[in-house]
PDB file of N, CA and C in Angstrom:
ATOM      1  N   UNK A   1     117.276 128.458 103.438  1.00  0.00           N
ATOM      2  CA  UNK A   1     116.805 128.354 102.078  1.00  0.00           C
ATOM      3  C   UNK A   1     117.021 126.926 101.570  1.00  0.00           C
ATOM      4  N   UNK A   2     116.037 126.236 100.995  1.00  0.00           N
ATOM      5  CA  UNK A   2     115.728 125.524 100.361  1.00  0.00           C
ATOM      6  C   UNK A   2     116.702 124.767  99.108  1.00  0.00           C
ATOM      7  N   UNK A   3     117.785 124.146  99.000  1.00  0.00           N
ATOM      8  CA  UNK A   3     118.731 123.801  97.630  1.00  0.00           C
ATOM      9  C   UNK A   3     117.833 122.979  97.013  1.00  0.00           C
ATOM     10  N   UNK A   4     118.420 123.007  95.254  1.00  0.00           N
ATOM     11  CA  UNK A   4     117.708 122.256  94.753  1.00  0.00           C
ATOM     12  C   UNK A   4     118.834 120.391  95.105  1.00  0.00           C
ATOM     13  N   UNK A   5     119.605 120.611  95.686  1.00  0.00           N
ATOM     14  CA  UNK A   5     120.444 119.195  96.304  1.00  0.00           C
ATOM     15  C   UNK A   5     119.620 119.032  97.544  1.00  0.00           C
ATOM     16  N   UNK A   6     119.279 119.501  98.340  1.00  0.00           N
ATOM     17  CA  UNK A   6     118.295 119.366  99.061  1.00  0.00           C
ATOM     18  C   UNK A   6     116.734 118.673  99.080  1.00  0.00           C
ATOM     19  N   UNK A   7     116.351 119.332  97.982  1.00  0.00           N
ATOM     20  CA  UNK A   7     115.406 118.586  97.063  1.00  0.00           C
ATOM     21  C   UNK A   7     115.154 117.214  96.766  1.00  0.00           C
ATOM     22  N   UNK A   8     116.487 117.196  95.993  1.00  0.00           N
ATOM     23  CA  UNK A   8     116.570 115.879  95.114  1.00  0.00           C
ATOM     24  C   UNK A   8     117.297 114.795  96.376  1.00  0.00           C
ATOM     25  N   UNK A   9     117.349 115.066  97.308  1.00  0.00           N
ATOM     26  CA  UNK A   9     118.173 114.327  98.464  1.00  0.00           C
ATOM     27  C   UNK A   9     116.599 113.685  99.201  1.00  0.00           C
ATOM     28  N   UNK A  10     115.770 115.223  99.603  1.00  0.00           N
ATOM     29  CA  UNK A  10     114.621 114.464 100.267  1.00  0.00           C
ATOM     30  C   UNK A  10     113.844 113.589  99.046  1.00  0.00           C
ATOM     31  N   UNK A  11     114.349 113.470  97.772  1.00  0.00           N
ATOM     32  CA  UNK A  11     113.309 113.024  97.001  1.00  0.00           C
ATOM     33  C   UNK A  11     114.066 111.203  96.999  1.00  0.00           C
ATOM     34  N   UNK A  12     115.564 111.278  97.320  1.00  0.00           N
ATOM     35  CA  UNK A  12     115.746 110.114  97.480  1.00  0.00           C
ATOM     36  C   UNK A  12     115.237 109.098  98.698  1.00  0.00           C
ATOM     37  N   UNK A  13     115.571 110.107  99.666  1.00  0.00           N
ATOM     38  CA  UNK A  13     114.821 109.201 100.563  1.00  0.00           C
ATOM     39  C   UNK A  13     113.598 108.605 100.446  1.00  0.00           C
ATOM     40  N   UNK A  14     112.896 109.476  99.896  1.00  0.00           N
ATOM     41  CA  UNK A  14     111.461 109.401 100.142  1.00  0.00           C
ATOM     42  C   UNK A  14     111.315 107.725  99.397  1.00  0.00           C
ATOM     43  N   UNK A  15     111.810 107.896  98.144  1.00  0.00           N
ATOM     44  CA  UNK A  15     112.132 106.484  97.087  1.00  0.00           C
ATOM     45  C   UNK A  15     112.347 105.746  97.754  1.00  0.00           C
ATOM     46  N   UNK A  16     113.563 105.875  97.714  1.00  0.00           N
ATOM     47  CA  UNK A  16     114.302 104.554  98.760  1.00  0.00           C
ATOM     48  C   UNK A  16     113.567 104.169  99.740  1.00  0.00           C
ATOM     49  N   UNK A  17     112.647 104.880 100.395  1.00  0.00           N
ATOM     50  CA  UNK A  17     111.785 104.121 101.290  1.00  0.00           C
ATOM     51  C   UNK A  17     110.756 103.166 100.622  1.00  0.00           C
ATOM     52  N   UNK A  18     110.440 103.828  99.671  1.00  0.00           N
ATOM     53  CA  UNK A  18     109.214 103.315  98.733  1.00  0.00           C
ATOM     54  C   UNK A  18     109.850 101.950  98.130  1.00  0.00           C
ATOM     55  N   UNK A  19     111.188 101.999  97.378  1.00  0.00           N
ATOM     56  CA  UNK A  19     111.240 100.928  97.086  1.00  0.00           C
ATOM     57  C   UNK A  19     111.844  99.662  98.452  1.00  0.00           C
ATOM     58  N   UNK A  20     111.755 100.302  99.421  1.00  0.00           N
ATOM     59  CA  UNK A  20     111.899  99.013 100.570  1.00  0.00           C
ATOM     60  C   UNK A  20     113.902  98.437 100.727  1.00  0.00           C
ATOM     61  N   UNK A  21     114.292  99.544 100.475  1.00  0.00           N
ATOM     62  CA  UNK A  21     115.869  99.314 100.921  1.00  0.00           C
ATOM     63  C   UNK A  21     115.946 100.415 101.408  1.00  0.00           C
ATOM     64  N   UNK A  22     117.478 100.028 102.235  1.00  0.00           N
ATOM     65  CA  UNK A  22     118.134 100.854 102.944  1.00  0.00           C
ATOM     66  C   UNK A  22     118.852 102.149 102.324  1.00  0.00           C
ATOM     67  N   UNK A  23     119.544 101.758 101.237  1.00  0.00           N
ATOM     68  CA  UNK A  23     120.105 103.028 100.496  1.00  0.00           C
ATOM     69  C   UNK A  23     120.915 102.893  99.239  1.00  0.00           C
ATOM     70  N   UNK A  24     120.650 103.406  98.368  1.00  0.00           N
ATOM     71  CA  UNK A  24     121.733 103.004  97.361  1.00  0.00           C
ATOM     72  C   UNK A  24     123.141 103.310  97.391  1.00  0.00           C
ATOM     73  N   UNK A  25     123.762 102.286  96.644  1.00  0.00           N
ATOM     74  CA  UNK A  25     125.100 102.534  96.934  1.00  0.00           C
ATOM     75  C   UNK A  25     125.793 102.984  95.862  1.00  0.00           C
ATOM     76  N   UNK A  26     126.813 103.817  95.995  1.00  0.00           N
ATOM     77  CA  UNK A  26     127.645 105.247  95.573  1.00  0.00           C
ATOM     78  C   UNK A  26     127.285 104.966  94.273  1.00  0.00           C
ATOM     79  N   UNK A  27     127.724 103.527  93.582  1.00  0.00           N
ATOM     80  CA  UNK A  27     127.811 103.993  92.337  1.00  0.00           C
ATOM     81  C   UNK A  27     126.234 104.328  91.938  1.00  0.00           C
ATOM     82  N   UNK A  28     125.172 103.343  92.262  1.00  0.00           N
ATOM     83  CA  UNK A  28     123.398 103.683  92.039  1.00  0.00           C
ATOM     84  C   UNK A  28     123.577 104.690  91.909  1.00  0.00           C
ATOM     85  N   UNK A  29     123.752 105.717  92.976  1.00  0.00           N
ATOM     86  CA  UNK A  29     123.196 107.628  93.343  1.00  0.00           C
ATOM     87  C   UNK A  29     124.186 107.981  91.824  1.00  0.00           C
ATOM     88  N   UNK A  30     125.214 107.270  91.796  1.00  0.00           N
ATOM     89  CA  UNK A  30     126.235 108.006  90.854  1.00  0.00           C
ATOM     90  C   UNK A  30     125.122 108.072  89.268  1.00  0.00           C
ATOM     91  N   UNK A  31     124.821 106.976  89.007  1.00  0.00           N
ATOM     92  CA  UNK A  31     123.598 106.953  87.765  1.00  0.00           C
ATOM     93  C   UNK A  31     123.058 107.590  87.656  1.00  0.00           C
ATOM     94  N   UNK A  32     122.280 107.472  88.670  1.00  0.00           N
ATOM     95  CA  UNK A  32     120.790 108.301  89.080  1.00  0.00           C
ATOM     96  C   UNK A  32     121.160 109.527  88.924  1.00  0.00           C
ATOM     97  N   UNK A  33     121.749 110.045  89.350  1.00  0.00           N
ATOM     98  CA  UNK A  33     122.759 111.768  89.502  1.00  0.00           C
ATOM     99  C   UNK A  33     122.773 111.905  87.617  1.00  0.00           C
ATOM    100  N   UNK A  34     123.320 111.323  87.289  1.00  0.00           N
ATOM    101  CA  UNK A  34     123.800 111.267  85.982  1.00  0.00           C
ATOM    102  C   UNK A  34     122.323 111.514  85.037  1.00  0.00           C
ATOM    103  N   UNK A  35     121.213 110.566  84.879  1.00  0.00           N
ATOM    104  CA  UNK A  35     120.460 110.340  84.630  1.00  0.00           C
ATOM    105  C   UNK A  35     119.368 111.428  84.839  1.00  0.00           C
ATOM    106  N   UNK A  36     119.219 112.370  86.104  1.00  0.00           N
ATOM    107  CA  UNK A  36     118.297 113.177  86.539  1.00  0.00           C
ATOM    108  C   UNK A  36     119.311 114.540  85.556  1.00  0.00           C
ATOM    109  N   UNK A  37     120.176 114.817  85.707  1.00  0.00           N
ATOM    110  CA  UNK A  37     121.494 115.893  85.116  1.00  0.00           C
ATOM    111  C   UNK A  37     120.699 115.704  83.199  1.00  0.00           C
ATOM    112  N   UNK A  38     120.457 114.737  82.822  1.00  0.00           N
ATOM    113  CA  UNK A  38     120.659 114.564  81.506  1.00  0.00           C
ATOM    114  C   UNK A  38     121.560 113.885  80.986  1.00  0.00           C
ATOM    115  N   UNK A  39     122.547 113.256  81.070  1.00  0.00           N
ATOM    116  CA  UNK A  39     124.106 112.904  81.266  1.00  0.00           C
ATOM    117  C   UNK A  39     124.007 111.759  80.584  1.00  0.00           C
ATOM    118  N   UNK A  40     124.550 111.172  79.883  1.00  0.00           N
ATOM    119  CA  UNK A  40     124.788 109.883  79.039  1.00  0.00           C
ATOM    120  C   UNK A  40     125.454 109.492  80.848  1.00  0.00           C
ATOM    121  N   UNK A  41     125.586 107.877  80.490  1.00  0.00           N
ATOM    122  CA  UNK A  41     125.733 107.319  81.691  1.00  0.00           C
ATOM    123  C   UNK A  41     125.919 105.879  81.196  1.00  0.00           C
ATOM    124  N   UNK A  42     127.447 105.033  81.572  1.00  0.00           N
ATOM    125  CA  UNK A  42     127.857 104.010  81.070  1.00  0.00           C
ATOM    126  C   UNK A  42     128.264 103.235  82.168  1.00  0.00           C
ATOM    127  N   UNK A  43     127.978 102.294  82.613  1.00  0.00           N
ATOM    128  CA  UNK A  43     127.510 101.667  83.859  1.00  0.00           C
ATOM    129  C   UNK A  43     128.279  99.899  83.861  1.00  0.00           C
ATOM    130  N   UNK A  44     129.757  99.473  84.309  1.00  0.00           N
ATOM    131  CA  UNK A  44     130.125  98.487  84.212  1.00  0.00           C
ATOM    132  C   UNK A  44     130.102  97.771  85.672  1.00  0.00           C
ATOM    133  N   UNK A  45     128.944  96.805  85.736  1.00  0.00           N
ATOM    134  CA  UNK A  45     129.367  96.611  87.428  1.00  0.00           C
ATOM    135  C   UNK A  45     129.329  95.017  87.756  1.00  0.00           C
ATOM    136  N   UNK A  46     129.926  94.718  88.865  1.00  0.00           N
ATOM    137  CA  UNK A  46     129.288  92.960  88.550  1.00  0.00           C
ATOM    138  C   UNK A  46     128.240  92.804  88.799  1.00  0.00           C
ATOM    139  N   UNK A  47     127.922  91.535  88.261  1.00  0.00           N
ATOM    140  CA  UNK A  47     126.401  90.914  88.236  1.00  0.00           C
ATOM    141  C   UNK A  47     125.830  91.088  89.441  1.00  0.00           C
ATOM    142  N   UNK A  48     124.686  91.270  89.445  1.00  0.00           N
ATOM    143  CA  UNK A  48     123.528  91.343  90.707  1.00  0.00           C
ATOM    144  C   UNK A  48     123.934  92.124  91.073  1.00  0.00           C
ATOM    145  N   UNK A  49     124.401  93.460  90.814  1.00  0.00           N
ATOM    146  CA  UNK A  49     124.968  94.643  91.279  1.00  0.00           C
ATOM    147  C   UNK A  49     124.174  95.465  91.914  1.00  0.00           C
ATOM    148  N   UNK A  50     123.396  95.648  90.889  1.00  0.00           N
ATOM    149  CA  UNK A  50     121.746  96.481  91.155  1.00  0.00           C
ATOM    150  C   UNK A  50     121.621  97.425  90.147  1.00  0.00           C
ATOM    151  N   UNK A  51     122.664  97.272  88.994  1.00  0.00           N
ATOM    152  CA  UNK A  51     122.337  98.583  88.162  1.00  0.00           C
ATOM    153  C   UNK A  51     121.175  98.925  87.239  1.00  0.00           C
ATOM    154  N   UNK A  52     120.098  98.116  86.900  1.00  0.00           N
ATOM    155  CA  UNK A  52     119.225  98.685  87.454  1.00  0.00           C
ATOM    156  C   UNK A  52     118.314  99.403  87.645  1.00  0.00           C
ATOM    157  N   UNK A  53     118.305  98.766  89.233  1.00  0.00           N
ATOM    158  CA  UNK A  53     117.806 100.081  90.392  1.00  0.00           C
ATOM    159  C   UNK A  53     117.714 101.944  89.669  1.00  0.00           C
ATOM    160  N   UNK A  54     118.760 102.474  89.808  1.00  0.00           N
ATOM    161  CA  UNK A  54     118.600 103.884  89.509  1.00  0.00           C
ATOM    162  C   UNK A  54     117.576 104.245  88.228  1.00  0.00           C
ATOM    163  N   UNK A  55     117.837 103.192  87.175  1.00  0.00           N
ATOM    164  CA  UNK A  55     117.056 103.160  85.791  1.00  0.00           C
ATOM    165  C   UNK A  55     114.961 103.230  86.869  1.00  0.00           C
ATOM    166  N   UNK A  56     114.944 102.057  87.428  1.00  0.00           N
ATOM    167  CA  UNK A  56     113.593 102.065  88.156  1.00  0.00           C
ATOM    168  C   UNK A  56     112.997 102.912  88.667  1.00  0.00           C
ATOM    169  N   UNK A  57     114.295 103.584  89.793  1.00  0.00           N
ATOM    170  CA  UNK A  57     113.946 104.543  90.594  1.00  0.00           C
ATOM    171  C   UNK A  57     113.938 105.793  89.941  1.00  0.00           C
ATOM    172  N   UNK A  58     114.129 106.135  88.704  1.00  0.00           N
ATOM    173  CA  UNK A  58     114.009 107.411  87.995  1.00  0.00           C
ATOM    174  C   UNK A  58     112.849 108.314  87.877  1.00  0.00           C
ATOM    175  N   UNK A  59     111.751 107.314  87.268  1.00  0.00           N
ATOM    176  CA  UNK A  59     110.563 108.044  87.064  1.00  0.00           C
ATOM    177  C   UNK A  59     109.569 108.506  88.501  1.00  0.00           C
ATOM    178  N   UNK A  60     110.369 107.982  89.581  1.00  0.00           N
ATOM    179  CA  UNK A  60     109.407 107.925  90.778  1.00  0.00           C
ATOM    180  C   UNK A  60     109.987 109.662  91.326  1.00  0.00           C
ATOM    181  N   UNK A  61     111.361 109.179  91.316  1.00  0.00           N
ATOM    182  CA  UNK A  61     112.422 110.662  92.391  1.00  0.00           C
ATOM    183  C   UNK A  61     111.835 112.070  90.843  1.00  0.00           C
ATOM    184  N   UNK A  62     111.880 111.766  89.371  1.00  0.00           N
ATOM    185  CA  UNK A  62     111.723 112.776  88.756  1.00  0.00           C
ATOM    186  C   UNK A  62     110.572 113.342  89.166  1.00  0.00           C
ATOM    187  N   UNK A  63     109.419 112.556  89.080  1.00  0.00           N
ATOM    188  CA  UNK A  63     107.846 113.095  89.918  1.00  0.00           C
ATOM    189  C   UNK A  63     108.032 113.710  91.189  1.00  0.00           C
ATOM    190  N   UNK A  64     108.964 113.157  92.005  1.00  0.00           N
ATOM    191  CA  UNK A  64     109.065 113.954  93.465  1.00  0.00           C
ATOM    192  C   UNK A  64     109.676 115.209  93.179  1.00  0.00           C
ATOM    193  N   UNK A  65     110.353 115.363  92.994  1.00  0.00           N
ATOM    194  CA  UNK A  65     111.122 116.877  92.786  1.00  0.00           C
ATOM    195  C   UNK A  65     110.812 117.675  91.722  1.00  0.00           C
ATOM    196  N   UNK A  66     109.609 117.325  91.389  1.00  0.00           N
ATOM    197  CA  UNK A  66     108.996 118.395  90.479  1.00  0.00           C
ATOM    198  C   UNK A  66     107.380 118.530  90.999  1.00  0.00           C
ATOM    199  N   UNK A  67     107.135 118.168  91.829  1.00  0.00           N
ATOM    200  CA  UNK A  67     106.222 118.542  92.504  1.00  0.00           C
ATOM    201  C   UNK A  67     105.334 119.591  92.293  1.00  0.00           C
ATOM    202  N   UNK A  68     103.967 119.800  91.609  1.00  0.00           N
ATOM    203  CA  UNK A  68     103.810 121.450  91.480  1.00  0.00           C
ATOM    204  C   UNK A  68     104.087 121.929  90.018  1.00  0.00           C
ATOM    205  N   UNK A  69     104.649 121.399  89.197  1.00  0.00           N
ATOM    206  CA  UNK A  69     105.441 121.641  88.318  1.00  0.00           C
ATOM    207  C   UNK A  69     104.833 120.567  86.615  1.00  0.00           C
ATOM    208  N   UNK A  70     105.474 121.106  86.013  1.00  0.00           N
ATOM    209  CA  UNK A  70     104.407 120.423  84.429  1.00  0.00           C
ATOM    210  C   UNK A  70     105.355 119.255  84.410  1.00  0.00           C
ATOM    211  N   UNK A  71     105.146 118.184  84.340  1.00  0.00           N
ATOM    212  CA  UNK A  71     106.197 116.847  84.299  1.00  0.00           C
ATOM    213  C   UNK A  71     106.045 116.030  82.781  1.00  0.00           C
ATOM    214  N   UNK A  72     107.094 116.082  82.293  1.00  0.00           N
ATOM    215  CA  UNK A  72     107.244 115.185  80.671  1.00  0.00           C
ATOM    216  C   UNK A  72     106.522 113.443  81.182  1.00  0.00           C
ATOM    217  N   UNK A  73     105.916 112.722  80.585  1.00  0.00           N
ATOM    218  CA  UNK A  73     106.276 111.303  81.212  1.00  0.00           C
ATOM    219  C   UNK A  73     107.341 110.749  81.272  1.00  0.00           C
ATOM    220  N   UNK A  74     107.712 110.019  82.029  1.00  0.00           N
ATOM    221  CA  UNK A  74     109.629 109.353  82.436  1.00  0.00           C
ATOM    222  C   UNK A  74     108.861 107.610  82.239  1.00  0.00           C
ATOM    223  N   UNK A  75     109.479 107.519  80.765  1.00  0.00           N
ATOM    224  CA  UNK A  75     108.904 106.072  80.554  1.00  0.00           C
ATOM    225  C   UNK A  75     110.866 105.339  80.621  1.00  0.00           C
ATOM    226  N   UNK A  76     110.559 104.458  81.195  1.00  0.00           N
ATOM    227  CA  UNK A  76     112.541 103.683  80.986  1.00  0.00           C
ATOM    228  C   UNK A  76     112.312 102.426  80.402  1.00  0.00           C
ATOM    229  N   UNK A  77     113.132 101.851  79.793  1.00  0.00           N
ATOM    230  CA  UNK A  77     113.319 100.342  79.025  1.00  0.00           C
ATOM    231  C   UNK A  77     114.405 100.237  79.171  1.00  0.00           C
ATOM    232  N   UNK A  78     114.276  98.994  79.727  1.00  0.00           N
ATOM    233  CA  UNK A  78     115.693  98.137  80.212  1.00  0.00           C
ATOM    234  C   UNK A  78     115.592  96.885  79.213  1.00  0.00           C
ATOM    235  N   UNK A  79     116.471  96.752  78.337  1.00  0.00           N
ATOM    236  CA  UNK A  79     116.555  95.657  77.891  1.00  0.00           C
ATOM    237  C   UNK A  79     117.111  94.613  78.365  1.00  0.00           C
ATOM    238  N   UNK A  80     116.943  93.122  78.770  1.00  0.00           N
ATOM    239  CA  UNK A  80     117.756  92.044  79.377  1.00  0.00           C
ATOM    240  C   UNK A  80     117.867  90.620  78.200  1.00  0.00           C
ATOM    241  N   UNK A  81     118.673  90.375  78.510  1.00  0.00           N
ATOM    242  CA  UNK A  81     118.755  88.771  77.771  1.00  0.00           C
ATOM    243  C   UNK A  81     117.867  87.779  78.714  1.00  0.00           C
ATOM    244  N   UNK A  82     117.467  87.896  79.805  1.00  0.00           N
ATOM    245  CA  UNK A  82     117.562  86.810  81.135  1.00  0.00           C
ATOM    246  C   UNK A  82     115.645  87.136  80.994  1.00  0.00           C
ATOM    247  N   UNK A  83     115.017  86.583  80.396  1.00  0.00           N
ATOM    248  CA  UNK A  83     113.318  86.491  81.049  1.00  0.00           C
ATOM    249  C   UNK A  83     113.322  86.198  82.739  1.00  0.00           C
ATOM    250  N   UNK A  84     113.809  85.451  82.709  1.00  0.00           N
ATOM    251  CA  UNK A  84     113.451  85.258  84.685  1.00  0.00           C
ATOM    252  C   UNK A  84     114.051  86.085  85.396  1.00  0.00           C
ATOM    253  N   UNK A  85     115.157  87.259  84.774  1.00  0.00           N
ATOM    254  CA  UNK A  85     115.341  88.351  85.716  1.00  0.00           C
ATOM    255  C   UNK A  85     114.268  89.567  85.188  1.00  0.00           C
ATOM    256  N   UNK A  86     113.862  89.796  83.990  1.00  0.00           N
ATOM    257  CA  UNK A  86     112.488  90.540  83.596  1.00  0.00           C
ATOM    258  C   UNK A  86     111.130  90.134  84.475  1.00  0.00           C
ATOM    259  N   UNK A  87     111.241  89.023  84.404  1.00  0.00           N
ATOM    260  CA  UNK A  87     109.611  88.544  85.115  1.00  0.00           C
ATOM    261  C   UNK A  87     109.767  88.998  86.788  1.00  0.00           C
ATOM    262  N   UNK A  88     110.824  88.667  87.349  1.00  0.00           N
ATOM    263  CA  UNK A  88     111.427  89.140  88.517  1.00  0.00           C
ATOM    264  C   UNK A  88     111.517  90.797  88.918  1.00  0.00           C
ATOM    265  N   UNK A  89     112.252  91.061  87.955  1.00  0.00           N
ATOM    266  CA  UNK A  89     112.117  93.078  87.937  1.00  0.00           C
ATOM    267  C   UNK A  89     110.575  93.502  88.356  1.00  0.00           C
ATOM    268  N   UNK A  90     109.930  92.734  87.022  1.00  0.00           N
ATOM    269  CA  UNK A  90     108.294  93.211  86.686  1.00  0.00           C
ATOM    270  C   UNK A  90     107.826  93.517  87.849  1.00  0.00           C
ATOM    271  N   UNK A  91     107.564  91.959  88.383  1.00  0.00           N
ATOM    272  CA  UNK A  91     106.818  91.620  89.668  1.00  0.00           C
ATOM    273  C   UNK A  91     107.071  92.278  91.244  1.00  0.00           C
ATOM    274  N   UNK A  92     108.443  92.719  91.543  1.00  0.00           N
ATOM    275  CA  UNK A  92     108.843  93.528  91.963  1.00  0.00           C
ATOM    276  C   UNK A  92     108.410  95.044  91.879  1.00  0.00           C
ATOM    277  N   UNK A  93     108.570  95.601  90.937  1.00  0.00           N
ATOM    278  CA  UNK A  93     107.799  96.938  90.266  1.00  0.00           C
ATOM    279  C   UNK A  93     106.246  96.971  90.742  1.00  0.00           C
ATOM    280  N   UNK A  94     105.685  95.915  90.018  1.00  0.00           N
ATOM    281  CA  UNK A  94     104.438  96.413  90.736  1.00  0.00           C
ATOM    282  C   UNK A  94     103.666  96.312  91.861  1.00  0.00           C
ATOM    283  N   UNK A  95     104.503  96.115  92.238  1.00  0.00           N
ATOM    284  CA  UNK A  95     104.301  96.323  93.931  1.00  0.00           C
ATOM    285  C   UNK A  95     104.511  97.791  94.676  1.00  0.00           C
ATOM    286  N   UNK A  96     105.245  98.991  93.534  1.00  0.00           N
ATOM    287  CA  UNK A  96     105.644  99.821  94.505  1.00  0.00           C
ATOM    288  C   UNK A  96     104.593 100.844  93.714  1.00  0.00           C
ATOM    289  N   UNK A  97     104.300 102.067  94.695  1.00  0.00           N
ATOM    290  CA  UNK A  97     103.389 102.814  94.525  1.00  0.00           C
ATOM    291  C   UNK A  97     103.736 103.733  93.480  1.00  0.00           C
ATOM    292  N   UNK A  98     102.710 103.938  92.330  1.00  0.00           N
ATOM    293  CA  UNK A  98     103.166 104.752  91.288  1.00  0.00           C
ATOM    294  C   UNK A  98     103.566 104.856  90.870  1.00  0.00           C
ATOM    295  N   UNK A  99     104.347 103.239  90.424  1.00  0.00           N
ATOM    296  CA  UNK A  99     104.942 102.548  88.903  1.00  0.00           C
ATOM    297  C   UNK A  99     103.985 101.743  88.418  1.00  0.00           C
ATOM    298  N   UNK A 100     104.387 101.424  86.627  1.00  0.00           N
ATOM    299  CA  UNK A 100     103.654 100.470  86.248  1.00  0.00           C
ATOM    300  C   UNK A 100     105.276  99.598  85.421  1.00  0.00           C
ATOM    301  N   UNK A 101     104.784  98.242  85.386  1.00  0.00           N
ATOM    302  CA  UNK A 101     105.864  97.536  84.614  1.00  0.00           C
ATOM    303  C   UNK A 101     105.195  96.538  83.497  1.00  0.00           C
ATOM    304  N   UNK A 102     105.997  96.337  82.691  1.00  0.00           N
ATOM    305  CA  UNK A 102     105.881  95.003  82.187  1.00  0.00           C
ATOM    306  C   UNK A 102     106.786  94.720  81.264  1.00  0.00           C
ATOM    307  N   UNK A 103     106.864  93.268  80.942  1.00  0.00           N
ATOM    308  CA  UNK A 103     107.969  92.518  80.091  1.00  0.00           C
ATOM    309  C   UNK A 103     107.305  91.968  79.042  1.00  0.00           C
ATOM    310  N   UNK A 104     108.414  91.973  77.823  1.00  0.00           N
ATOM    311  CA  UNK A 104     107.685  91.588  76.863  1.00  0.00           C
ATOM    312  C   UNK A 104     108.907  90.354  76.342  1.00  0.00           C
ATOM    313  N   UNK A 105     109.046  89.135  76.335  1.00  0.00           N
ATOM    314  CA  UNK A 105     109.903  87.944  76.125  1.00  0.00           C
ATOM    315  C   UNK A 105     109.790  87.656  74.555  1.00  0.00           C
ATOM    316  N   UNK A 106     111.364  87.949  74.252  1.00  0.00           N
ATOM    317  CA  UNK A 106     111.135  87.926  72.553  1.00  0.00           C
ATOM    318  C   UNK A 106     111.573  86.730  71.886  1.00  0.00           C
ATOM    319  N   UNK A 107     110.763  86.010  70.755  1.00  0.00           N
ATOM    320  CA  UNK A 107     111.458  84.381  70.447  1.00  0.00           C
ATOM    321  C   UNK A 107     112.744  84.463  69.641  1.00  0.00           C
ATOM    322  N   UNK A 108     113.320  83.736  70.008  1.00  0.00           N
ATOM    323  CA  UNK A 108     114.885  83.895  69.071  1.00  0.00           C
ATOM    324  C   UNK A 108     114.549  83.865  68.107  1.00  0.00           C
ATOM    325  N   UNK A 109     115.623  84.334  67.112  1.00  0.00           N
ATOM    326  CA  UNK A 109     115.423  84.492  65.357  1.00  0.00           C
ATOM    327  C   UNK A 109     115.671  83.507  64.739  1.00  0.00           C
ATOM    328  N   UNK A 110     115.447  82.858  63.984  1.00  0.00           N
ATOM    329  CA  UNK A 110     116.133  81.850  63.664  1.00  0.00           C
ATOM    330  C   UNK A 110     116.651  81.782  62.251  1.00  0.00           C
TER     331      UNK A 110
END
């Protein structure tokens, strides 16, 4: 029989292939876990960590494991201070199948 951890396991792989790495690491799945659950989720990691990743990979693994099934849209916003890590995310994103991205660079207040 079929688990729904089972599920959501082949639905990682399937991602993780899609987005072109090897695998996320404990704490990522730990988000992502958090994030698919409903779960508030507070995320301290060092820089270039990848955190992220799980925020990206959300709307792709929620579509996989509901397969068949009536799906809400899974829209995410990541806010950054850094434009050249937004333009970077973006460009990245749309490259993978059955995301859309974009950044919007805001002028300081003055």
């Amino acid at each position: 029989m079929v688990t729904k951890d089972d599920v959501i396991d082949s639905a990682f792989r399937k991602i993780v292939n899609r987005f072109k790495i090897e695998n996320l690491k404990k704490e990522q799945r730990g988000i992502l876990d958090c994030l698919l659950n409903g779960r508030d989720c507070m995320a301290i990691l060092l820089t270039d960590f990848g955190k992220s990743l799980p925020y990206q990979m959300l709307p792709s693994v929620k579509r996989e494991i509901t397969v068949g099934q009536e799906l809400d849209l899974c829209k995410v916003l990541i806010c950054s201070p850094l434009v050249g890590l937004m333009e970077d995310q973006v460009s990245k994103l749309k490259n993978i199948e059955g995301l859309t991205a974009e950044y919007k660079a805001c002028q300081p207040v003055e």
